[in-house]
C-alpha atoms as a PDB file:
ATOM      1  CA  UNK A   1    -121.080 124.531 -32.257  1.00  0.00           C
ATOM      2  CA  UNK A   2    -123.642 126.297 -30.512  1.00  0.00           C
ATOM      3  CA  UNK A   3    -126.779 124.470 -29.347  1.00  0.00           C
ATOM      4  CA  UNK A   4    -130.404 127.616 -30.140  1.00  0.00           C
ATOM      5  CA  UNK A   5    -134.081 126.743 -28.498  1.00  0.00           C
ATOM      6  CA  UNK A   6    -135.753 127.899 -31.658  1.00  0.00           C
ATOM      7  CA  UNK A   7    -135.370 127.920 -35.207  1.00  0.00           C
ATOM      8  CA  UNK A   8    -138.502 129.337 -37.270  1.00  0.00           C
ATOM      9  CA  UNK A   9    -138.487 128.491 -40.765  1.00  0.00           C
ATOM     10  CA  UNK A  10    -139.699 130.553 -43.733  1.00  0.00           C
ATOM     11  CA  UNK A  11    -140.018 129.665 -47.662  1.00  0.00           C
ATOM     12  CA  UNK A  12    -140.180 133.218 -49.240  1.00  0.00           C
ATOM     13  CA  UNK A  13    -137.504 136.094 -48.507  1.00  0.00           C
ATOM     14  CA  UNK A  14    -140.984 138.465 -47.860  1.00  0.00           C
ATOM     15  CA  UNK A  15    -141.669 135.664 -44.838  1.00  0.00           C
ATOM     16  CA  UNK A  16    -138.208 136.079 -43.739  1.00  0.00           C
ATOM     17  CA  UNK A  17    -137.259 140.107 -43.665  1.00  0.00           C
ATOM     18  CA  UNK A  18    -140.514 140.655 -41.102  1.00  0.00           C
ATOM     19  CA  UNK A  19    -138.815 137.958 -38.812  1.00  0.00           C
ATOM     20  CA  UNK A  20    -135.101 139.457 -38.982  1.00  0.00           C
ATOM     21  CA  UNK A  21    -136.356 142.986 -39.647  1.00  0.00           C
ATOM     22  CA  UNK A  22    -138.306 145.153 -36.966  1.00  0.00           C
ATOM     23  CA  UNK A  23    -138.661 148.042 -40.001  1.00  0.00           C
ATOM     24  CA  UNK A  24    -139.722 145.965 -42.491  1.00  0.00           C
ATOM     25  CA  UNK A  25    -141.911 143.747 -40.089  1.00  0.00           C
ATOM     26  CA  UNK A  26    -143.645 147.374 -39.569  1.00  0.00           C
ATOM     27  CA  UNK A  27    -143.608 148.864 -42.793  1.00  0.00           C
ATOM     28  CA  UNK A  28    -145.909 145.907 -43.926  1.00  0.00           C
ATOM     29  CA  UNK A  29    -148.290 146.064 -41.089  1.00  0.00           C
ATOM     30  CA  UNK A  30    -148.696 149.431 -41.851  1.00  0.00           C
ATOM     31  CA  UNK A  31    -150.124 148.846 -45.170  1.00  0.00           C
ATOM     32  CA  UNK A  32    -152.208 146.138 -43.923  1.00  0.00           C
ATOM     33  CA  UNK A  33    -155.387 147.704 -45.192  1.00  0.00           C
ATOM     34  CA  UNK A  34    -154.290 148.118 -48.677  1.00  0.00           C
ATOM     35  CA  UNK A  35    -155.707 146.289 -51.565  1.00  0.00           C
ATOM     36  CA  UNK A  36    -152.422 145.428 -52.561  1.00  0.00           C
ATOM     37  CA  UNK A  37    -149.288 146.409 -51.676  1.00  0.00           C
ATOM     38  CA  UNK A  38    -145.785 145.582 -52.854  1.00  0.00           C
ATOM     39  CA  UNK A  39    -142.856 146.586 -51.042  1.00  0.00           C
ATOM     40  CA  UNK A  40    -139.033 147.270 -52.124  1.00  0.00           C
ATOM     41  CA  UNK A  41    -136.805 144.218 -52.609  1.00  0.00           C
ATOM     42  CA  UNK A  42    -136.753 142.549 -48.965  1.00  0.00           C
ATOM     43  CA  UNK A  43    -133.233 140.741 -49.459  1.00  0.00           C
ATOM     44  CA  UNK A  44    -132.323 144.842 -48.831  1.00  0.00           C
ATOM     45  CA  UNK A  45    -133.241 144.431 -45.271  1.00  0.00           C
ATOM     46  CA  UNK A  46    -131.736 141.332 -44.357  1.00  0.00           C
ATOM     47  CA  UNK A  47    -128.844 141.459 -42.041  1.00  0.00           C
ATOM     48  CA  UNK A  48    -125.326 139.504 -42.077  1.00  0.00           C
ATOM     49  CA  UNK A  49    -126.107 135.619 -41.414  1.00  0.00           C
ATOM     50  CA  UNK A  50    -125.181 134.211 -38.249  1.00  0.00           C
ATOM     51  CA  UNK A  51    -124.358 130.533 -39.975  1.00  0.00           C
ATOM     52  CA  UNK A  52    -124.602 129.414 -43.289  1.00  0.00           C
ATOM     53  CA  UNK A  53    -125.066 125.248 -43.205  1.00  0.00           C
ATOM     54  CA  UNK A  54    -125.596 123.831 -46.537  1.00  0.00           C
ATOM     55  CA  UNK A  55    -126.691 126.850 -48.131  1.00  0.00           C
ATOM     56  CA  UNK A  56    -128.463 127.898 -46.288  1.00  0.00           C
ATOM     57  CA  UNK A  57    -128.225 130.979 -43.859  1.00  0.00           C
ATOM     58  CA  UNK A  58    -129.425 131.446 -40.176  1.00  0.00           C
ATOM     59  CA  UNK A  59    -130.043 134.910 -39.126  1.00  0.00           C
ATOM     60  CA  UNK A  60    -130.636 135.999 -36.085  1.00  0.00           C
ATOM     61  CA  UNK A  61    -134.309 137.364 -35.471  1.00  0.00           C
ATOM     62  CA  UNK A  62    -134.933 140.697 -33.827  1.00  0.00           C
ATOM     63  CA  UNK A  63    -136.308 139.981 -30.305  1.00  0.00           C
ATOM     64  CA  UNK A  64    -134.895 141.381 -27.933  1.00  0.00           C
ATOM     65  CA  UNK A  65    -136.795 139.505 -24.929  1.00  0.00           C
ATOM     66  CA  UNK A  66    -135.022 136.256 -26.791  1.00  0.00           C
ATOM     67  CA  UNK A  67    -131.268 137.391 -27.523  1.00  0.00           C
ATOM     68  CA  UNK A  68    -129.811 135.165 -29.309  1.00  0.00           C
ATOM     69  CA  UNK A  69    -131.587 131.951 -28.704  1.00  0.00           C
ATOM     70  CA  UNK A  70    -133.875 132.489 -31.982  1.00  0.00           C
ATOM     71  CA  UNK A  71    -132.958 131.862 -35.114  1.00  0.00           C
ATOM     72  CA  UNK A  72    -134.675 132.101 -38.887  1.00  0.00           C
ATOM     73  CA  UNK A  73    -133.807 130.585 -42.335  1.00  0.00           C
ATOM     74  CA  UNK A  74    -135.344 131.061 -45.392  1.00  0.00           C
ATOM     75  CA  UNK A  75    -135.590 127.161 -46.700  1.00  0.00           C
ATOM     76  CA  UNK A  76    -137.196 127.755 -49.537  1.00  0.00           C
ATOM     77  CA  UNK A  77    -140.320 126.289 -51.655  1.00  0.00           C
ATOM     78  CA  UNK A  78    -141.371 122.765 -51.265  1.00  0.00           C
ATOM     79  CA  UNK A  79    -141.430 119.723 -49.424  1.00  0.00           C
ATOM     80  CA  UNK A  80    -138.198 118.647 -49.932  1.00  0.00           C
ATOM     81  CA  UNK A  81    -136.625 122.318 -48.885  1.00  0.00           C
ATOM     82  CA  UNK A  82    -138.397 122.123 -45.951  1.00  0.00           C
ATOM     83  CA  UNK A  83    -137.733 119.123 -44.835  1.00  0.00           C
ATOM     84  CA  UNK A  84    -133.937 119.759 -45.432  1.00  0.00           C
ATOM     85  CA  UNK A  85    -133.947 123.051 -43.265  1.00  0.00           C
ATOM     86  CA  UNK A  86    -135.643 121.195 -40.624  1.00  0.00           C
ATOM     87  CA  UNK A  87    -133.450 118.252 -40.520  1.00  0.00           C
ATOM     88  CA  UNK A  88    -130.271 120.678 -40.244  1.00  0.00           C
ATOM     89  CA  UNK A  89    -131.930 122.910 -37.704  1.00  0.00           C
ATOM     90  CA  UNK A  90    -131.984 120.047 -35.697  1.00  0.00           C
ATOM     91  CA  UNK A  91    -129.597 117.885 -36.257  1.00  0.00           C
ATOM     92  CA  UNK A  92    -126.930 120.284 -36.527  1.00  0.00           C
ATOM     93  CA  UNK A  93    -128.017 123.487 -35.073  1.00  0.00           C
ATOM     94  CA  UNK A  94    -129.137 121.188 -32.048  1.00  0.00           C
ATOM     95  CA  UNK A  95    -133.140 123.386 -32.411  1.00  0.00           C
ATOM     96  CA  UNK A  96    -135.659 121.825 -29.861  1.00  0.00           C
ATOM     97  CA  UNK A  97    -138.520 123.280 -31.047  1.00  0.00           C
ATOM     98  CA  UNK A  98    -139.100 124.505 -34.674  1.00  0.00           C
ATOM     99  CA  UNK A  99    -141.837 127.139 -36.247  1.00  0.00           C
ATOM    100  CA  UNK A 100    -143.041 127.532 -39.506  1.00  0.00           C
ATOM    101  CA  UNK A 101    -144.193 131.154 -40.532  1.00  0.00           C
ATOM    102  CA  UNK A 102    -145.438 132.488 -43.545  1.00  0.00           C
ATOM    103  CA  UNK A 103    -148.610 132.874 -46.076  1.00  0.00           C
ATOM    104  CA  UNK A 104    -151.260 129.801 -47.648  1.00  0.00           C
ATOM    105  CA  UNK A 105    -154.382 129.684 -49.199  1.00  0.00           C
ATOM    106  CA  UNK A 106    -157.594 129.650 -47.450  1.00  0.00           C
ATOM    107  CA  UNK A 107    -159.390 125.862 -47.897  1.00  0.00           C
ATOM    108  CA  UNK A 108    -162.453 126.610 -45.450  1.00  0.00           C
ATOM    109  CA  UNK A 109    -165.366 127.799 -47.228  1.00  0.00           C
ATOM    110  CA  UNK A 110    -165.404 130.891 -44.808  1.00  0.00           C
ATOM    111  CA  UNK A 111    -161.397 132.085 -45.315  1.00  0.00           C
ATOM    112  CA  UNK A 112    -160.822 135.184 -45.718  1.00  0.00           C
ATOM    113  CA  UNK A 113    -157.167 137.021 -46.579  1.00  0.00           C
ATOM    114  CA  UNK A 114    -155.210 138.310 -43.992  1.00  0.00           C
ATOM    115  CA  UNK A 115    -156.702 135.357 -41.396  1.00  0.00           C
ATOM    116  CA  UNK A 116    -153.810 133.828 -39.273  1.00  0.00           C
ATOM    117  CA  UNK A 117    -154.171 129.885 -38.876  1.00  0.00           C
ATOM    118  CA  UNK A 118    -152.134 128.472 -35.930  1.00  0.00           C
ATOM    119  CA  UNK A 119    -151.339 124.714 -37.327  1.00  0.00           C
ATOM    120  CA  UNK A 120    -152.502 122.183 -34.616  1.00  0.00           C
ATOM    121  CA  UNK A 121    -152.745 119.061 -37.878  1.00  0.00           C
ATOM    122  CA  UNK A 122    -150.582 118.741 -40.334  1.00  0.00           C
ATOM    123  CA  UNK A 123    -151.517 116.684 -43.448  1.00  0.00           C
ATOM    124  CA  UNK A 124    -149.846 115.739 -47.054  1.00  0.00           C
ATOM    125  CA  UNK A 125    -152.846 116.612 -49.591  1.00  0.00           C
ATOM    126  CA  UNK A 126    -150.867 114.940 -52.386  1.00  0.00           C
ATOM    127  CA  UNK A 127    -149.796 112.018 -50.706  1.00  0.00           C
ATOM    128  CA  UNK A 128    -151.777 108.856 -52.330  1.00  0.00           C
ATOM    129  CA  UNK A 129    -151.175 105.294 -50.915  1.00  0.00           C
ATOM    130  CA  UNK A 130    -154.872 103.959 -51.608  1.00  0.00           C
ATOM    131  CA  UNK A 131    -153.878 101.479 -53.732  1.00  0.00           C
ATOM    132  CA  UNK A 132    -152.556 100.259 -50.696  1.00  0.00           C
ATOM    133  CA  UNK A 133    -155.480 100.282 -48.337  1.00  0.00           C
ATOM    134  CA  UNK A 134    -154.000 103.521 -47.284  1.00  0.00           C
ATOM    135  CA  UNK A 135    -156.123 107.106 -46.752  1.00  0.00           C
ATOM    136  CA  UNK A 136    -155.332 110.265 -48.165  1.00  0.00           C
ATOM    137  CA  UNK A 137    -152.469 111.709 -47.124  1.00  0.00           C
ATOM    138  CA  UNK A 138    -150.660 108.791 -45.441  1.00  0.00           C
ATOM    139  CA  UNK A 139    -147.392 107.704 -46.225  1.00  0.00           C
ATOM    140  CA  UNK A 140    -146.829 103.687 -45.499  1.00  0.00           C
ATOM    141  CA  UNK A 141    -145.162 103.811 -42.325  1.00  0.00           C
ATOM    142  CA  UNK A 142    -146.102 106.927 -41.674  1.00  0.00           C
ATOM    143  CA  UNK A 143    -148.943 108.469 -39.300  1.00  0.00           C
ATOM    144  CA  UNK A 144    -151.906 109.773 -41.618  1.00  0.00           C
ATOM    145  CA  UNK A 145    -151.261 113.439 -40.023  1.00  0.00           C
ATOM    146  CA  UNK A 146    -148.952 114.732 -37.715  1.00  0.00           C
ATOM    147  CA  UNK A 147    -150.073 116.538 -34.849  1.00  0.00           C
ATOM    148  CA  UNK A 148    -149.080 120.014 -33.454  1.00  0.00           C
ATOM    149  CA  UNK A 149    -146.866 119.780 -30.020  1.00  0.00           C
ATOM    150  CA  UNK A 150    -149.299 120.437 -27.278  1.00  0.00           C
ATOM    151  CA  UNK A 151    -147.769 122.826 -25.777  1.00  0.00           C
ATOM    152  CA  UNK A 152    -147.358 125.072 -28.671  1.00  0.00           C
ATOM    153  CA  UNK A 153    -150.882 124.515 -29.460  1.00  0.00           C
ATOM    154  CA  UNK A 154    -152.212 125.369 -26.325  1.00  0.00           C
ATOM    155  CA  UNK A 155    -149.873 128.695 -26.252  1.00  0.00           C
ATOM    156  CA  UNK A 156    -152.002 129.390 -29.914  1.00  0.00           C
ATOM    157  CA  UNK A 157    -155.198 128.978 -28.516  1.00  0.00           C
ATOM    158  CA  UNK A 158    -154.188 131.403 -25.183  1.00  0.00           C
ATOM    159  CA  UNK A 159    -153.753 133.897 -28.052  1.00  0.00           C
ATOM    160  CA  UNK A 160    -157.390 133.637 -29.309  1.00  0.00           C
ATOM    161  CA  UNK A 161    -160.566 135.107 -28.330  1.00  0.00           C
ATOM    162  CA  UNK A 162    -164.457 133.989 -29.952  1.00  0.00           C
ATOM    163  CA  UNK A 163    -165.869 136.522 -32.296  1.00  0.00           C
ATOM    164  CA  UNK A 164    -169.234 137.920 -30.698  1.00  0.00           C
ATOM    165  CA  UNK A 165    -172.125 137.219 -32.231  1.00  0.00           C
ATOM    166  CA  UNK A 166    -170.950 134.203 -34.525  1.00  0.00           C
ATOM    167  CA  UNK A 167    -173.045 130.557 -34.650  1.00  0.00           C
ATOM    168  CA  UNK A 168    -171.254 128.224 -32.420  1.00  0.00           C
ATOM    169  CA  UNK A 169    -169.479 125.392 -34.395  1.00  0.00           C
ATOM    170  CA  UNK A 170    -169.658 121.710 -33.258  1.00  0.00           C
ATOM    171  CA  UNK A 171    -166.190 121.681 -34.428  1.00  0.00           C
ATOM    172  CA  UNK A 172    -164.274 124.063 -31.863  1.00  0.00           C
ATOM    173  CA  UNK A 173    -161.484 124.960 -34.682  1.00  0.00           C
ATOM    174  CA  UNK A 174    -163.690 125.989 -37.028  1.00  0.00           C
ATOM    175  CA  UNK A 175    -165.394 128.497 -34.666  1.00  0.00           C
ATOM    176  CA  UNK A 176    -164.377 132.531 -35.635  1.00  0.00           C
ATOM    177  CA  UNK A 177    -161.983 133.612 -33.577  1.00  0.00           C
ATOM    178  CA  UNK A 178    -159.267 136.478 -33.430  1.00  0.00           C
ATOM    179  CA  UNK A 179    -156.040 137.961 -32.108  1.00  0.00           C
ATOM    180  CA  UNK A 180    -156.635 138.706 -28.148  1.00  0.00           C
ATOM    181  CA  UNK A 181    -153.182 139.867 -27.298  1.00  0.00           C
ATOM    182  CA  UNK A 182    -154.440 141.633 -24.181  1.00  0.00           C
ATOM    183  CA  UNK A 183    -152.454 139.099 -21.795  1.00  0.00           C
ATOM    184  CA  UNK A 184    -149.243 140.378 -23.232  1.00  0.00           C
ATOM    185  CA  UNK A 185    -149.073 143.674 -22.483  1.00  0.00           C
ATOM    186  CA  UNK A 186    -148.769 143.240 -18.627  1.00  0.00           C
ATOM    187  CA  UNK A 187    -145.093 141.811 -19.268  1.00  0.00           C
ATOM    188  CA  UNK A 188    -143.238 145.136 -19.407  1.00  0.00           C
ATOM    189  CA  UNK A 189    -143.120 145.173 -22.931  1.00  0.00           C
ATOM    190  CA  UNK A 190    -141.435 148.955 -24.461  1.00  0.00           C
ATOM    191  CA  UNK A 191    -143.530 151.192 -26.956  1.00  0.00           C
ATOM    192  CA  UNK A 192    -142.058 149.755 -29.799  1.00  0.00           C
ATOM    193  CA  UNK A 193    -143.868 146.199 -28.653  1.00  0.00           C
ATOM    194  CA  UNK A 194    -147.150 147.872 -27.887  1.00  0.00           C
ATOM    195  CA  UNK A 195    -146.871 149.120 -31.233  1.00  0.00           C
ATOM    196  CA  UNK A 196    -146.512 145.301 -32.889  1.00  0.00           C
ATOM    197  CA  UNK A 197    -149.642 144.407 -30.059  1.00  0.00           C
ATOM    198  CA  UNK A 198    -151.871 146.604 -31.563  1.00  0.00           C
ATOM    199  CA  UNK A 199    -151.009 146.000 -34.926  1.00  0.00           C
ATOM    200  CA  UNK A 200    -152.490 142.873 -34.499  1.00  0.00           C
ATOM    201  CA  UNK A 201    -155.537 143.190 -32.666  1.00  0.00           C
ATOM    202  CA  UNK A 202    -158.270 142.355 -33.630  1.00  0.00           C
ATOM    203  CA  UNK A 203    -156.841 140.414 -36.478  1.00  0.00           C
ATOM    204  CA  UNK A 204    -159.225 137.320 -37.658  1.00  0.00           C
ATOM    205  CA  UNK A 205    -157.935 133.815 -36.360  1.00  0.00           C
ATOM    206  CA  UNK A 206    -158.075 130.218 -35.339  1.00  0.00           C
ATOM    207  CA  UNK A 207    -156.524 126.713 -35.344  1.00  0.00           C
ATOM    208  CA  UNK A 208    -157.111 123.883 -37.134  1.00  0.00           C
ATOM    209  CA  UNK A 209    -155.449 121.467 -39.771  1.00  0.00           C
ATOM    210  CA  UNK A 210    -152.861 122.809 -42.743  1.00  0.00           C
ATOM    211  CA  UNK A 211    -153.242 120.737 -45.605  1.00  0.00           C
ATOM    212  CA  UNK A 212    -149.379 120.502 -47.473  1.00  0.00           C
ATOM    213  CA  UNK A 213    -147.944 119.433 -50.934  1.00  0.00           C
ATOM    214  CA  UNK A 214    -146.179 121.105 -54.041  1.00  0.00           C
ATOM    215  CA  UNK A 215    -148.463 121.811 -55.881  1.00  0.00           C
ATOM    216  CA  UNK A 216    -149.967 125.604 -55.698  1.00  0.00           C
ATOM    217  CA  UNK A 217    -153.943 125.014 -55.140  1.00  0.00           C
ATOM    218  CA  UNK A 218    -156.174 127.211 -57.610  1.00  0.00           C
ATOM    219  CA  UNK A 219    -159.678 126.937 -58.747  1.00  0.00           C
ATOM    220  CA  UNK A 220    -158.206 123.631 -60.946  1.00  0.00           C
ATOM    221  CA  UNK A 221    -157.129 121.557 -58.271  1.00  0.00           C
ATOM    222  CA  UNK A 222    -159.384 122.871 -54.928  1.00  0.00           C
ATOM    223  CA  UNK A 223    -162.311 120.587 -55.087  1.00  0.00           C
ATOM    224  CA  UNK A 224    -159.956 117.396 -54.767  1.00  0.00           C
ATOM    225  CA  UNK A 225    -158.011 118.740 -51.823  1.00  0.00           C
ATOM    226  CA  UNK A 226    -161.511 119.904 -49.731  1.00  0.00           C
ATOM    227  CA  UNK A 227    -162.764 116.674 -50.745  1.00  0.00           C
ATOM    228  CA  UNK A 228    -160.498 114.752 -49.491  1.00  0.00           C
ATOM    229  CA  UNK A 229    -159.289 117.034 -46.167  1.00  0.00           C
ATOM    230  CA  UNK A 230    -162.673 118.603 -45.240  1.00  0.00           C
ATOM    231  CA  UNK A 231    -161.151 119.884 -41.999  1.00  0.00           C
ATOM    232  CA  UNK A 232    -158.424 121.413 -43.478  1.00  0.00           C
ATOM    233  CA  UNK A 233    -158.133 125.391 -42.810  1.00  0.00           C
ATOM    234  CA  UNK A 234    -155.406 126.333 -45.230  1.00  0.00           C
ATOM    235  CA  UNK A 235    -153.159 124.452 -48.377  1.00  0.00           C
ATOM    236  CA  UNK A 236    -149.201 125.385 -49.114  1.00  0.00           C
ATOM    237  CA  UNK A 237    -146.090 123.707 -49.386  1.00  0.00           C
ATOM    238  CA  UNK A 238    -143.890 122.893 -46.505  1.00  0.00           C
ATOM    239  CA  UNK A 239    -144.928 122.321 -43.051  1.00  0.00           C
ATOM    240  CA  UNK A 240    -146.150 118.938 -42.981  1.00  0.00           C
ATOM    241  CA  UNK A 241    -142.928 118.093 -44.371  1.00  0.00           C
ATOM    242  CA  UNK A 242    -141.176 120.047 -41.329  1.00  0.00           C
ATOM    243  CA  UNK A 243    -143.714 118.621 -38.850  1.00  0.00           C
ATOM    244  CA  UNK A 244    -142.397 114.831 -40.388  1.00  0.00           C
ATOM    245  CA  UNK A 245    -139.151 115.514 -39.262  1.00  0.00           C
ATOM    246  CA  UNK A 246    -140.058 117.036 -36.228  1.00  0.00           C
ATOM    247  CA  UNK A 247    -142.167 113.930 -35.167  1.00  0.00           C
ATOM    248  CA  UNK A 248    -139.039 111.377 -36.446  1.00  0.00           C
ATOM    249  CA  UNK A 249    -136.623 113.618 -34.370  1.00  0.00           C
ATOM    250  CA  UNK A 250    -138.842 114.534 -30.995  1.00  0.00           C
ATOM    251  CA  UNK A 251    -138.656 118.412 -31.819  1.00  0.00           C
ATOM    252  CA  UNK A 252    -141.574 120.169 -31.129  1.00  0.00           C
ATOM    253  CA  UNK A 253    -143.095 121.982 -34.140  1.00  0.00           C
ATOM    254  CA  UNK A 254    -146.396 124.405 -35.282  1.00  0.00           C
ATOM    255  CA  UNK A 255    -146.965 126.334 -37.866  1.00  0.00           C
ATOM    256  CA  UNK A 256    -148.264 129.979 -38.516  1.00  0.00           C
ATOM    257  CA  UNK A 257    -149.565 131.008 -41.349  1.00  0.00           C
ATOM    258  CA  UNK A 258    -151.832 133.786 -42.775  1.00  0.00           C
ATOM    259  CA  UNK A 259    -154.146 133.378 -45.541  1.00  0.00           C
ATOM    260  CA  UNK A 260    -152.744 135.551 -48.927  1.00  0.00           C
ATOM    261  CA  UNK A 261    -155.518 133.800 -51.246  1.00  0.00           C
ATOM    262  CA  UNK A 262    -158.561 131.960 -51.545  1.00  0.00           C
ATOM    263  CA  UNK A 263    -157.402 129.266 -54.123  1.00  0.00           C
ATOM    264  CA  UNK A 264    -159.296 131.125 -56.650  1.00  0.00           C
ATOM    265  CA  UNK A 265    -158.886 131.798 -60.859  1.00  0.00           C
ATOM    266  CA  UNK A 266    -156.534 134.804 -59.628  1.00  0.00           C
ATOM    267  CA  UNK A 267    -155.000 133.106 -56.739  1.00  0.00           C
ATOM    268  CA  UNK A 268    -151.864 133.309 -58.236  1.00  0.00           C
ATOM    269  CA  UNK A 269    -152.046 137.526 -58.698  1.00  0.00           C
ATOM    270  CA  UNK A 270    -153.831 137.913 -55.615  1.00  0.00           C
ATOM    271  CA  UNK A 271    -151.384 135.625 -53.699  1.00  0.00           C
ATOM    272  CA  UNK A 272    -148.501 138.575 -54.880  1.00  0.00           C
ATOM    273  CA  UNK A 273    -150.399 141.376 -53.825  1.00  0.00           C
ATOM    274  CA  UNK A 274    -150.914 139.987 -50.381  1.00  0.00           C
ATOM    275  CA  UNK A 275    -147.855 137.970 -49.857  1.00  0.00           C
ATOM    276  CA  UNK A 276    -145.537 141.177 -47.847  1.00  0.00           C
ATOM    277  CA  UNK A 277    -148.391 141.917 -45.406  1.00  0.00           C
ATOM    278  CA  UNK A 278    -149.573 138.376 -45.231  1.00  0.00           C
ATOM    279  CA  UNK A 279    -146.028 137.380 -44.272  1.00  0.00           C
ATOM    280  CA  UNK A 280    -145.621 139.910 -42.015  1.00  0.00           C
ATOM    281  CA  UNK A 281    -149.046 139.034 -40.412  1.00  0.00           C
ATOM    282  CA  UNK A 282    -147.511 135.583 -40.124  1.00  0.00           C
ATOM    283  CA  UNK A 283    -144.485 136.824 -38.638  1.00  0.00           C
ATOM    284  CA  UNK A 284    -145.666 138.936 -36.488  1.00  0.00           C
ATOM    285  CA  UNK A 285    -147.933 136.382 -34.487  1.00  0.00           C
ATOM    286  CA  UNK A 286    -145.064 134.069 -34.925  1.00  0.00           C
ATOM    287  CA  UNK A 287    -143.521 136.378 -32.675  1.00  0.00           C
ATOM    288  CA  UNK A 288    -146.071 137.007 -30.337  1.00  0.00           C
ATOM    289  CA  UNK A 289    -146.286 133.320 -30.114  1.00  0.00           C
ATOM    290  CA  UNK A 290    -142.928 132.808 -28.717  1.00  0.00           C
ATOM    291  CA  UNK A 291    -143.252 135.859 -26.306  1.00  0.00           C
ATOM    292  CA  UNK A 292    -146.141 133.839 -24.770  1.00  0.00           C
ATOM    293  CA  UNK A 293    -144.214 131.068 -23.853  1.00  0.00           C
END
């Protein structure tokens, strides 16, 4: 069986068809300053799977810089999914290095939709061991957060640029930040990749720690989870799960995701209004990720 670098993993099919599908990918960036936008059915756009394992299908994504050396499942919602898309990426797909891409909700007091958190922490917000002497979030046995690889991390941060004019943070991933994509565009890229560049320019951003568990976080159940992971940028349900199995396997792993809600009253409505542009967002530094490295 063939041995691929990269597999990125998605949850939702409106994560998935911006990865697989250049149209789609800029069909949703085009509406990115609508209030709300909902798009045809994406499964329309997928094409054929490369391999189906399990249940689950691997489709090729469309970069053409990376023929045939990335691949993208849908693995769908929740810890457990995730962790069993990861776990067959690499252990039978052979993946070194494994991506997470698609939307959360914005923890930090100062989130706003459409931001794009690069994951460089991963923790379980509904993980509790503290009966046990353990903190929140730790699993016995288990580090209390799993870290980003390095070098993924640092290829994030090459992407980012400060915000002029904001107060400087004592915390360095909490400072405002954005999209610089300005170093990509001397690597020969064809109109259709300028195109995706300045789609995404400009486009609010920063790193920090993703906050996981299954459980969708709304106005009911927010103040727990920012009490408990102050430094957490964004909640959803799958990649500290992925990052767990990255860390027991020596895969590297980091996440991308773009904020669709605030954790709000209406979180859930506003999450579906957002969630095709805030997956493509996603996606589409995903990509731009990769092309950096």
């Amino acid at each position: 069986m063939n041995s691929y670098d990269t597999v990125v993993i998605c949850a939702e099919t409106t994560e998935l068809a911006p990865l697989v599908s250049r149209s789609w990918l800029q069909e949703c960036l085009a509406h990115r300053s609508d209030a709300s936008y909902a798009p045809a059915d994406p499964q329309k756009v997928l094409p054929p799977p490369l391999k189906e394992l399990s249940g689950l299908r691997f489709y090729p994504m469309d970069l053409p810089e990376l023929p045939g050396r990335v691949l993208a499942v849908q693995s769908g919602v929740g810890i457990v999914n995730a962790a069993r898309a990861a776990t067959i990426a690499i252990e039978v797909l052979g993946a070194k290095q494994l991506l997470y891409s698609g939307t959360a909700g914005g923890l930090a007091a100062d989130s706003q939709v459409g931001e794009v958190i690069f994951g460089d922490t991963y923790v379980f917000h509904n993980v509790d061991a503290t009966a046990f002497g353990y903190p929140p979030g730790q699993l016995p046995g288990m580090p209390a957060s799993y870290p980003g690889t390095q070098k993924l991390v640092s290829a994030a941060r090459s992407l980012l640029s400060p915000v002029l004019g904001t107060e400087d943070s004592a915390d360095e991933s909490c400072e405002k930040t954005r999209l610089n994509l300005a170093a990509l565009e001397t690597a020969g890229e064809n109109g259709e990749k300028d195109a995706l560049l300045s789609s995404l320019e400009g486009v609010p951003a920063r790193y920090g720690t993703i906050a996981t568990g299954d459980s969708f976080i709304t106005d009911a159940n927010v103040r727990e989870v920012r009490a408990a992971f102050p430094l957490a940028l964004a909640a959803e349900m799958e990649s500290a799960a992925a990052a767990q199995v990255a860390y027991l396997s020596g895969a590297s792993f980091l996440a991308v995701r773009c904020v669709s809600d605030l954790c709000s009253p209406a979180g859930q409505e506003v999450y579906h209004g957002n969630a095709a542009v805030c997956g493509a967002l996603a996606a589409a530094s995903t990509i731009c990720l990769l092309r950096s490295l």
